[in-house]
C-alpha atoms as a PDB file:
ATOM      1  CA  UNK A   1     -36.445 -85.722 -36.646  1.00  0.00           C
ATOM      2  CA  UNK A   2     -37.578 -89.157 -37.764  1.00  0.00           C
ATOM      3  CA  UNK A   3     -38.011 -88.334 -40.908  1.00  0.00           C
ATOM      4  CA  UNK A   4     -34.547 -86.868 -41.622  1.00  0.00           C
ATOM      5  CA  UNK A   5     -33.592 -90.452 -40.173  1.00  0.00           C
ATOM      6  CA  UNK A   6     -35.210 -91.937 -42.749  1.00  0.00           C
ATOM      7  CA  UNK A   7     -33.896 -89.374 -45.660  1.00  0.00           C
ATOM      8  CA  UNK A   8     -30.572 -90.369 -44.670  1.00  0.00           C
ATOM      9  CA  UNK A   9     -30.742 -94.076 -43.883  1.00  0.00           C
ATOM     10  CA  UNK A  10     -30.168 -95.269 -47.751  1.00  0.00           C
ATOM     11  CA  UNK A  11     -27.501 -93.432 -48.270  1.00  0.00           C
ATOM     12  CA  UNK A  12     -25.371 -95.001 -44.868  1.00  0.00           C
ATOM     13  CA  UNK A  13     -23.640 -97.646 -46.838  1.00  0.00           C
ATOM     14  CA  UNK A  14     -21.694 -94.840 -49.420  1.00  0.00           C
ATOM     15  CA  UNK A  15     -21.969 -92.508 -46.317  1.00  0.00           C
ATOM     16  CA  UNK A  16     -17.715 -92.059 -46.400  1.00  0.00           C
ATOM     17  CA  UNK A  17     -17.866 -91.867 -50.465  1.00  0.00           C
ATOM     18  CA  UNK A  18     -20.765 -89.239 -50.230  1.00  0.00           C
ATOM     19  CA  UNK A  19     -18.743 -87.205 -47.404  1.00  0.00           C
ATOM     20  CA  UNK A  20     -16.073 -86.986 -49.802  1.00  0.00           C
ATOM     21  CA  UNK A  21     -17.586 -86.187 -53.034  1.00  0.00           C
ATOM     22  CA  UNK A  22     -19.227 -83.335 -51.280  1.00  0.00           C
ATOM     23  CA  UNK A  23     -16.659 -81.798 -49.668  1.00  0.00           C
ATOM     24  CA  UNK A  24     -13.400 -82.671 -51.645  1.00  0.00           C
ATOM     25  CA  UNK A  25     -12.746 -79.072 -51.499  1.00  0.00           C
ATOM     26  CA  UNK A  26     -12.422 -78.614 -48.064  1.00  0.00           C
ATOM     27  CA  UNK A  27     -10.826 -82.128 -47.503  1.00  0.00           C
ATOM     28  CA  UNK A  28      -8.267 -81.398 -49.985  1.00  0.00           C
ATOM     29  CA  UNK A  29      -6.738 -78.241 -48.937  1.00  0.00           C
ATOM     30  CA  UNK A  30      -6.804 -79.526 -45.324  1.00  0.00           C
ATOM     31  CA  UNK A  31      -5.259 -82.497 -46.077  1.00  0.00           C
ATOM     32  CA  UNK A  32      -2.549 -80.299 -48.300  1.00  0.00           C
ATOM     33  CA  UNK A  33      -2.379 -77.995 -45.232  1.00  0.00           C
ATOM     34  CA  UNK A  34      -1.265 -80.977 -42.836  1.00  0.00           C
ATOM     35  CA  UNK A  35       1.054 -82.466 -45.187  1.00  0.00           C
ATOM     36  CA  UNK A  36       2.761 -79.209 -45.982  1.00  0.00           C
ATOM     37  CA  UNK A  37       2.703 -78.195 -41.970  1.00  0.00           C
ATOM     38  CA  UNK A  38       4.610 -81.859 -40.970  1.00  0.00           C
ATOM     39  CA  UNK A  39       6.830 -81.031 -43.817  1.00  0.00           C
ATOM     40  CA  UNK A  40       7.523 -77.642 -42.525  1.00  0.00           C
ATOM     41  CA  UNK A  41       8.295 -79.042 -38.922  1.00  0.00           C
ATOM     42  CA  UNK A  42      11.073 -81.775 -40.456  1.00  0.00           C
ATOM     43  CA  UNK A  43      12.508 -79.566 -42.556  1.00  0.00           C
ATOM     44  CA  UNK A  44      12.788 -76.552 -39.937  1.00  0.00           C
ATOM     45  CA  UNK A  45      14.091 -79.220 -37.657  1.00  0.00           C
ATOM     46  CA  UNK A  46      16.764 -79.922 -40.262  1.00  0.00           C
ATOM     47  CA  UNK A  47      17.991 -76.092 -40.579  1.00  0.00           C
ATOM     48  CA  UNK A  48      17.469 -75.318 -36.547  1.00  0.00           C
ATOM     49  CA  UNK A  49      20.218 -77.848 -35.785  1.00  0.00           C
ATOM     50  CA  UNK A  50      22.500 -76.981 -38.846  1.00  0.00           C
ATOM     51  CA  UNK A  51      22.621 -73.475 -36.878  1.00  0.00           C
ATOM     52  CA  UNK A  52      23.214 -75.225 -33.548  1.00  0.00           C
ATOM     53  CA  UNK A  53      26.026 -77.485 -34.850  1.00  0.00           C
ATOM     54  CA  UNK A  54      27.451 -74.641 -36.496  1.00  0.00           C
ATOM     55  CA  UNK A  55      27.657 -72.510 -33.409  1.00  0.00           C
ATOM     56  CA  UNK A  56      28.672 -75.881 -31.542  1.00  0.00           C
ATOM     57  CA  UNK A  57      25.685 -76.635 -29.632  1.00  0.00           C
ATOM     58  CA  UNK A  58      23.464 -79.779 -28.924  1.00  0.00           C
ATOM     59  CA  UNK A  59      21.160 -80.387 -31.812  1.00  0.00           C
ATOM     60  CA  UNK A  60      17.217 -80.954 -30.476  1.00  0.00           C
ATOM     61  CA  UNK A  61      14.908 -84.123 -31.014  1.00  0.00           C
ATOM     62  CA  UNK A  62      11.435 -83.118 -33.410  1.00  0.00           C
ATOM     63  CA  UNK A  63       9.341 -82.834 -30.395  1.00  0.00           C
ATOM     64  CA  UNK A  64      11.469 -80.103 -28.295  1.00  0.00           C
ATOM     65  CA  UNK A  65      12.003 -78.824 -31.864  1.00  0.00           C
ATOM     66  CA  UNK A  66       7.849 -78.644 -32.521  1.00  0.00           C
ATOM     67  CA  UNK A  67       7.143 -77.089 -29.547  1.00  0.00           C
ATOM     68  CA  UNK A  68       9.499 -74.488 -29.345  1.00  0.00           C
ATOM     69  CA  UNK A  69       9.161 -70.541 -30.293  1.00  0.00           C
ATOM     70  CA  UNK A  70      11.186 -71.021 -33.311  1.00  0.00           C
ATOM     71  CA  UNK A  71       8.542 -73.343 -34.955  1.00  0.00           C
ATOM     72  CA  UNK A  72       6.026 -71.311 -33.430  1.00  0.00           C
ATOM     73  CA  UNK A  73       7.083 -67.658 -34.796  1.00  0.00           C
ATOM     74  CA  UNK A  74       7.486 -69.388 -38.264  1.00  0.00           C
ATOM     75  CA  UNK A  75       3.874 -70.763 -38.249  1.00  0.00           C
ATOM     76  CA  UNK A  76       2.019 -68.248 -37.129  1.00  0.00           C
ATOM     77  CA  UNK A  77       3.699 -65.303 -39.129  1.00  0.00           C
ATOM     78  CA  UNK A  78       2.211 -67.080 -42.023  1.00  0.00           C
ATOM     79  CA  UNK A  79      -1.475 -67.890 -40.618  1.00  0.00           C
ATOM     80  CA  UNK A  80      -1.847 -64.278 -40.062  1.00  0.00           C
ATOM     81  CA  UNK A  81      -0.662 -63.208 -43.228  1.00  0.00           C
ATOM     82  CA  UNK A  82      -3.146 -65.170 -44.484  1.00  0.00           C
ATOM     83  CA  UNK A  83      -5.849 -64.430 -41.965  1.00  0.00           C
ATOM     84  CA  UNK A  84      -5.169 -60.699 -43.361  1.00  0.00           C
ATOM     85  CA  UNK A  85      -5.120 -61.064 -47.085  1.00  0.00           C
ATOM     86  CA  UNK A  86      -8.654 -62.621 -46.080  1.00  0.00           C
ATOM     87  CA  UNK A  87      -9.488 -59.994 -43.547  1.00  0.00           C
ATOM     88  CA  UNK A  88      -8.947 -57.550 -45.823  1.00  0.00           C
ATOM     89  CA  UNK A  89     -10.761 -58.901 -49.252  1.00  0.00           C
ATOM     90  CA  UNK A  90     -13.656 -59.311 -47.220  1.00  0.00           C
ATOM     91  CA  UNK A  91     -14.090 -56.162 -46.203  1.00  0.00           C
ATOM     92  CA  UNK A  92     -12.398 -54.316 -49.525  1.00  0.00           C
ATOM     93  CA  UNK A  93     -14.793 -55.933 -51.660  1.00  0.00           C
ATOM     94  CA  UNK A  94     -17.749 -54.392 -49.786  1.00  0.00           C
ATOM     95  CA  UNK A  95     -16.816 -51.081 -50.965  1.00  0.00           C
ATOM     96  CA  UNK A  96     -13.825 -50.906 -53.916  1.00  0.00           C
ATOM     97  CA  UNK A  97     -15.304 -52.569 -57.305  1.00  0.00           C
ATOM     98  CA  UNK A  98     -13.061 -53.744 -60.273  1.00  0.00           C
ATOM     99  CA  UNK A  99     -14.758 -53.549 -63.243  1.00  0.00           C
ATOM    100  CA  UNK A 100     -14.573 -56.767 -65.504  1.00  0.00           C
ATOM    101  CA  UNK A 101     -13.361 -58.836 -62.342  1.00  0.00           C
ATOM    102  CA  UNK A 102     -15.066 -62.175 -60.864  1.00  0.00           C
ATOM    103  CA  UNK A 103     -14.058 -61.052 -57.593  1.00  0.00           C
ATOM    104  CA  UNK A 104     -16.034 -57.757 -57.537  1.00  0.00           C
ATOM    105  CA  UNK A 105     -19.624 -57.390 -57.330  1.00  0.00           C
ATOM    106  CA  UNK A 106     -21.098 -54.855 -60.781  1.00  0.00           C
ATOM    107  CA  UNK A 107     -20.251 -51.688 -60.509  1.00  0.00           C
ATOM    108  CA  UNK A 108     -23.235 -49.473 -58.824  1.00  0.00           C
ATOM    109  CA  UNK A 109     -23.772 -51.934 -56.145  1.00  0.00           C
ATOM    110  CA  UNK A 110     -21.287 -51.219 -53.746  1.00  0.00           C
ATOM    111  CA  UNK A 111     -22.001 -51.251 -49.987  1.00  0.00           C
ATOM    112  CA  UNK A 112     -23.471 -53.730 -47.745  1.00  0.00           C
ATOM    113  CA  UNK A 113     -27.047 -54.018 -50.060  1.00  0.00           C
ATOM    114  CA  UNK A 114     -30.528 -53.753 -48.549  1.00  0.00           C
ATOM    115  CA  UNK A 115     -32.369 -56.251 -46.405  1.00  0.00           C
ATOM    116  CA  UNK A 116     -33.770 -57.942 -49.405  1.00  0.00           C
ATOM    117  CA  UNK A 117     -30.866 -58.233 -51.212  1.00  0.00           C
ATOM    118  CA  UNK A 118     -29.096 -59.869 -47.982  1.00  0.00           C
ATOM    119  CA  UNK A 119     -32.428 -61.906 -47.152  1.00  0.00           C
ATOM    120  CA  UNK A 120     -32.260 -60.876 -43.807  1.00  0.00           C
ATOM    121  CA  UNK A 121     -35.485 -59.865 -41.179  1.00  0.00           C
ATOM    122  CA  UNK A 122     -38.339 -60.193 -42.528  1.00  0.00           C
ATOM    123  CA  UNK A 123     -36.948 -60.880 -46.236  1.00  0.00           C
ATOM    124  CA  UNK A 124     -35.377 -64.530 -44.984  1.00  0.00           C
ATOM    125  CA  UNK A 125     -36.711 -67.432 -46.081  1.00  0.00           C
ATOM    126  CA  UNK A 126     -37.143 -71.305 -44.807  1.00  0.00           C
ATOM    127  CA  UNK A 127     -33.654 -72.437 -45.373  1.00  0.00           C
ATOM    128  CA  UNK A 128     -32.318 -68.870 -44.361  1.00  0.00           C
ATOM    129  CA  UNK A 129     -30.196 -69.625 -40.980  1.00  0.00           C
ATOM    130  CA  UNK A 130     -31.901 -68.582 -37.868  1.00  0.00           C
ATOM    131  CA  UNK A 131     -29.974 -65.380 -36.876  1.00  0.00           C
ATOM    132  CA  UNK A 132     -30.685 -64.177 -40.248  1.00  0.00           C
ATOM    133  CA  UNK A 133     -34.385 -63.363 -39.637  1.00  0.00           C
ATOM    134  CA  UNK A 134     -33.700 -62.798 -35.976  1.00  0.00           C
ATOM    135  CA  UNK A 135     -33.504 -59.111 -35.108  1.00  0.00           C
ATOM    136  CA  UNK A 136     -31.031 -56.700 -32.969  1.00  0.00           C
ATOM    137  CA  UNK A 137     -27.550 -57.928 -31.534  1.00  0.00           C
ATOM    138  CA  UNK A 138     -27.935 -61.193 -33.235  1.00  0.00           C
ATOM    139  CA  UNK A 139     -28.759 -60.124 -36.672  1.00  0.00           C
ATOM    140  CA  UNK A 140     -25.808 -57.515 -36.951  1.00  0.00           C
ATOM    141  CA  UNK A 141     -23.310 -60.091 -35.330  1.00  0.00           C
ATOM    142  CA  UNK A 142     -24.199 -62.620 -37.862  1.00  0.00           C
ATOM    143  CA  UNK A 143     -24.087 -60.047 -40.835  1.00  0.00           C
ATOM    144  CA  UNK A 144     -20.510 -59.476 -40.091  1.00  0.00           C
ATOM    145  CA  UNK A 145     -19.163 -63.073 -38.799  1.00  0.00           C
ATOM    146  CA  UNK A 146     -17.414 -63.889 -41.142  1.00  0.00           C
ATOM    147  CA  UNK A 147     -15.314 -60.377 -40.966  1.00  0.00           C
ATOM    148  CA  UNK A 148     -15.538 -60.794 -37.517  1.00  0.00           C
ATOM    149  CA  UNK A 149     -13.956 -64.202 -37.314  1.00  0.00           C
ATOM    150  CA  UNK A 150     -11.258 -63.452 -39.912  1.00  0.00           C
ATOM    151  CA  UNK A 151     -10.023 -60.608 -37.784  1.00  0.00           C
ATOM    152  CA  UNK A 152      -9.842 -61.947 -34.426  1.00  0.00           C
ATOM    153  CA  UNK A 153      -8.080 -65.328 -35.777  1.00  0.00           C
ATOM    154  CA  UNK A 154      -5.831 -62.354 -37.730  1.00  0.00           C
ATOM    155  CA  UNK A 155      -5.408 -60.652 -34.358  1.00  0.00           C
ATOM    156  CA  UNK A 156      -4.391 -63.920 -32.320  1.00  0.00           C
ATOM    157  CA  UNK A 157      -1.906 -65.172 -34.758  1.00  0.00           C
ATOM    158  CA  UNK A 158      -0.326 -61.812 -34.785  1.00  0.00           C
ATOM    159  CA  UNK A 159      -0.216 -62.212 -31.116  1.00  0.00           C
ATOM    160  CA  UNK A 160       0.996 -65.431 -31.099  1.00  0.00           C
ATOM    161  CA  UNK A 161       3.692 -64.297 -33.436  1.00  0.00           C
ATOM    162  CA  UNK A 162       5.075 -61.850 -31.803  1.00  0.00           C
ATOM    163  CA  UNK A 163       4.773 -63.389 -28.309  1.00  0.00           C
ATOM    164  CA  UNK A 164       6.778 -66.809 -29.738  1.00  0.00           C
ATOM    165  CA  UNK A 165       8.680 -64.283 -32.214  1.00  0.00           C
ATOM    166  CA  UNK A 166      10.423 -62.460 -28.983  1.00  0.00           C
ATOM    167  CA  UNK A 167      11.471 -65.643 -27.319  1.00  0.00           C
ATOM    168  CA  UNK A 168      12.935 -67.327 -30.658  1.00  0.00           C
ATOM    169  CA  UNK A 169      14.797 -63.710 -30.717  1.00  0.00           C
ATOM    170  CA  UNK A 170      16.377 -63.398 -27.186  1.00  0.00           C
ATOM    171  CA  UNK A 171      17.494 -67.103 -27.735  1.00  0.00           C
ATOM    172  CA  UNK A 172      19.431 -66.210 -30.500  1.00  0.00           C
ATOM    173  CA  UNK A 173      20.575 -63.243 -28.435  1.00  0.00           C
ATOM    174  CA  UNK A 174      21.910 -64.716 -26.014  1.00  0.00           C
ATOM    175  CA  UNK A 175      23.837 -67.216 -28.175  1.00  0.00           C
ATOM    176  CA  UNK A 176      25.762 -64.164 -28.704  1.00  0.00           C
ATOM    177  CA  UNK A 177      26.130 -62.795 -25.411  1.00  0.00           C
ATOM    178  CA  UNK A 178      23.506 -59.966 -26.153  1.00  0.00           C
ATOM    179  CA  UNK A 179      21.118 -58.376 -23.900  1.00  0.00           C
ATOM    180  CA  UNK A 180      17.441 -60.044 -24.271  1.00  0.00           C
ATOM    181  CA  UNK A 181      14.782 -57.748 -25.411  1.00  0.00           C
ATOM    182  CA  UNK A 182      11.612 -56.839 -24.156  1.00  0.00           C
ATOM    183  CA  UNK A 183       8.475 -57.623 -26.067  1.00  0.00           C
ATOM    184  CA  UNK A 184       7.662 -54.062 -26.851  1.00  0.00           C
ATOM    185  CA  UNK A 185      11.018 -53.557 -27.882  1.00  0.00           C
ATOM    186  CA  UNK A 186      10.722 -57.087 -30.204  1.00  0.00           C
ATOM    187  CA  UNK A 187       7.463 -54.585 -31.572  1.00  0.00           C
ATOM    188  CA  UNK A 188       9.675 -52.314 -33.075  1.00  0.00           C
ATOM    189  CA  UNK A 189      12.460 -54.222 -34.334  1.00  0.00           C
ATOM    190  CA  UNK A 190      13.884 -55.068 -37.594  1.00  0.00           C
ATOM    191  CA  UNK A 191      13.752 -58.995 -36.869  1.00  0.00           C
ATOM    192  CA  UNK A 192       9.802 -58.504 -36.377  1.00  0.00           C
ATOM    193  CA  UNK A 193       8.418 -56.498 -39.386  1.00  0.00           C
ATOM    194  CA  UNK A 194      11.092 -57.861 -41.379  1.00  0.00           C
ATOM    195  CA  UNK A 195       8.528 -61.357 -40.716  1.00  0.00           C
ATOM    196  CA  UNK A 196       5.448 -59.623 -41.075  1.00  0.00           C
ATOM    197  CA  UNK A 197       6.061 -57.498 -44.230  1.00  0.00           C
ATOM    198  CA  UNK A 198       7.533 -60.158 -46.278  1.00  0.00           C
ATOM    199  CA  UNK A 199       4.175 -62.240 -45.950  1.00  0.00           C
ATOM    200  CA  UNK A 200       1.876 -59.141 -46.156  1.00  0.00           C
ATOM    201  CA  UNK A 201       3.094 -58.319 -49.085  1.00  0.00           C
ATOM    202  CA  UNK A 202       3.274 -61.377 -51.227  1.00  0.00           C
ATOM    203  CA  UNK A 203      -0.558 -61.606 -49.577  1.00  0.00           C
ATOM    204  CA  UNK A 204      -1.681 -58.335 -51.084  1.00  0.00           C
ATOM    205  CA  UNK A 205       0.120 -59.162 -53.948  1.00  0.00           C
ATOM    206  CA  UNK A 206      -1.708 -62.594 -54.961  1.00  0.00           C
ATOM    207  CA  UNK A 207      -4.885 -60.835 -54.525  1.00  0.00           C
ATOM    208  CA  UNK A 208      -4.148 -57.962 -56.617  1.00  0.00           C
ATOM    209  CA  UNK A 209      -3.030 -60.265 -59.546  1.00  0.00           C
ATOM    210  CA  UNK A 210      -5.724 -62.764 -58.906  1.00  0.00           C
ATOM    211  CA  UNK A 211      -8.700 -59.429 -59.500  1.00  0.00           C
ATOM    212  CA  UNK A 212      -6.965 -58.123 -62.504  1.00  0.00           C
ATOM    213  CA  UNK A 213      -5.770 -61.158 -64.262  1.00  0.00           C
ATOM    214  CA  UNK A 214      -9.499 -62.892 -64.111  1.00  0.00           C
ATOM    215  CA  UNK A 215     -10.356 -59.633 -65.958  1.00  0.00           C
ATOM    216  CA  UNK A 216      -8.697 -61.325 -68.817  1.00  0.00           C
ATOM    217  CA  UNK A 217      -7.213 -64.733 -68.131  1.00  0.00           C
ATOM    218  CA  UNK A 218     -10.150 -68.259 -67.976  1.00  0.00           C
ATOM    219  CA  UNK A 219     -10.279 -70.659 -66.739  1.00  0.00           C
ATOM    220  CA  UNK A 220     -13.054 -73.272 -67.639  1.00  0.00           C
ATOM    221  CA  UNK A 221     -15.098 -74.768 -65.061  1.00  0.00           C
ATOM    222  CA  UNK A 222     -13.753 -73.185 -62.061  1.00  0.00           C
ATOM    223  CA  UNK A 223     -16.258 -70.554 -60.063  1.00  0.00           C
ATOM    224  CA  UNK A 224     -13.376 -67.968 -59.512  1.00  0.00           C
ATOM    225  CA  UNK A 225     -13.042 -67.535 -63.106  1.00  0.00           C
ATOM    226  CA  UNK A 226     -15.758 -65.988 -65.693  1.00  0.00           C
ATOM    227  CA  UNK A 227     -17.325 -68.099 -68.443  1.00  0.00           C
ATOM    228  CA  UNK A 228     -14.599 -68.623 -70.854  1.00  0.00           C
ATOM    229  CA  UNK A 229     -16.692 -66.676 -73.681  1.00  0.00           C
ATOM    230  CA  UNK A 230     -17.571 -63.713 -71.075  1.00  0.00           C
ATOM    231  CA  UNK A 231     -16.760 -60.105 -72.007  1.00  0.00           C
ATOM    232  CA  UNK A 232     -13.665 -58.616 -70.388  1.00  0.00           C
ATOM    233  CA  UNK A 233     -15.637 -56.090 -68.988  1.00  0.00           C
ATOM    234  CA  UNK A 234     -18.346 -58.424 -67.581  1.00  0.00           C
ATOM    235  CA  UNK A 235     -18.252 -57.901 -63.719  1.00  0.00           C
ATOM    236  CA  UNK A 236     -19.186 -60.319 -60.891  1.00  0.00           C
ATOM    237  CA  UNK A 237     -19.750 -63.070 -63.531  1.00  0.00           C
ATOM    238  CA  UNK A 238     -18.737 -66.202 -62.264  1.00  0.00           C
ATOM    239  CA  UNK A 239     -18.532 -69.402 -64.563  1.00  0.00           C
END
């Protein structure tokens, strides 16, 4: 403990710059993800009361309009689109190769590899995290975490969606004078899969062009393309 202290006492003074550098990745697509999600909420603001004033009704402030199901439905429908695009690559790419493609592993090693391959049990090493070499429940949970995780947070949003998708829908209903529905009847309607299959399949669609065009297409210095002088057919090169 002390002596990670003292490996890490130098460095305090460029502590924010060093936070940074390392994880610009992460910082920068969250930061995108928040601008994007305010900009979402004043511009669906914007259209929500352009629908109210046109059917003569009291236009909303950005708070009721932020926490109401109409933001809701429209945020989560596309957090589990995504959720599923990842859901599904994860767990596709385990199996299904695509020969010449980045995002495959080589052909003949599909499957989930041995315990050597995965340093896992008695194969894991010092820096290996701890459930790794652990054995049982805890070993097979952590081997499939990541799976795990993107499906549940797939499953909730989903949830979420329909739950918020049903109320933004009987609103609207009964701006015309119709009868509200039930949410197992909001399962089956047009208004519902009519939201989920226009994200699922521009989802499924970006990752099918994003395997096949790295077969082909570089892009130097970035690790989801191959090394701009690979073969075409190299697979599970990454430069």
């Amino acid at each position: 403990m002390s002596g990670r202290d003292r490996g890490t006492r130098p460095h305090r003074s460029g502590g924010v710059r060093g936070f940074v550098k390392d994880n610009g990745l992460g910082l920068f697509f969250t930061l995108g993800f928040l601008l994007t999600l305010v900009g979402q909420a004043f511009a669906g603001q914007a259209e929500f009361n352009d629908q109210l004033a046109a059917d003569q009704l009291q236009t909303v402030g950005f708070l009721t309009y932020v926490t109401s199901s109409d933001f809701a439905v429209d945020v989560a429908e596309n957090w589990q689109s995504e959720y599923l695009q990842f859901f599904l690559y994860i767990g596709a790419t385990i199996w299904l190769l695509q020969r010449g493609s980045p995002e495959s592993k080589e052909p003949g090693k599909s499957g989930t590899e041995s315990d050597e391959d995965q340093m896992v049990g008695e194969h894991a090493v010092a820096t290996s995290p701890r459930w790794a070499a652990a054995s049982g429940w805890r070993r097979t949970v952590y081997s499939h975490s990541l799976l795990l995780v993107m499906g549940t947070v797939f499953v909730l949003c989903w949830l979420v969606q329909s739950i918020a998708g049903v109320a933004a829908c009987n609103e609207q209903r009964l701006r015309q004078l119709q009868a509200p529905l039930s949410w197992s009847q909001y399962l089956g309607a047009a208004d519902f899969w009519n939201r989920t299959l226009q994200n699922w399949q521009s989802e499924l669609l970006a990752v099918a062009s994003m395997a096949v065009l790295s077969i082909y297409l570089r892009q130097r210095g970035s690790p989801e393309s191959k090394p701009v002088g690979a073969a075409h057919d190299a697979t599970g090169v990454e430069g």
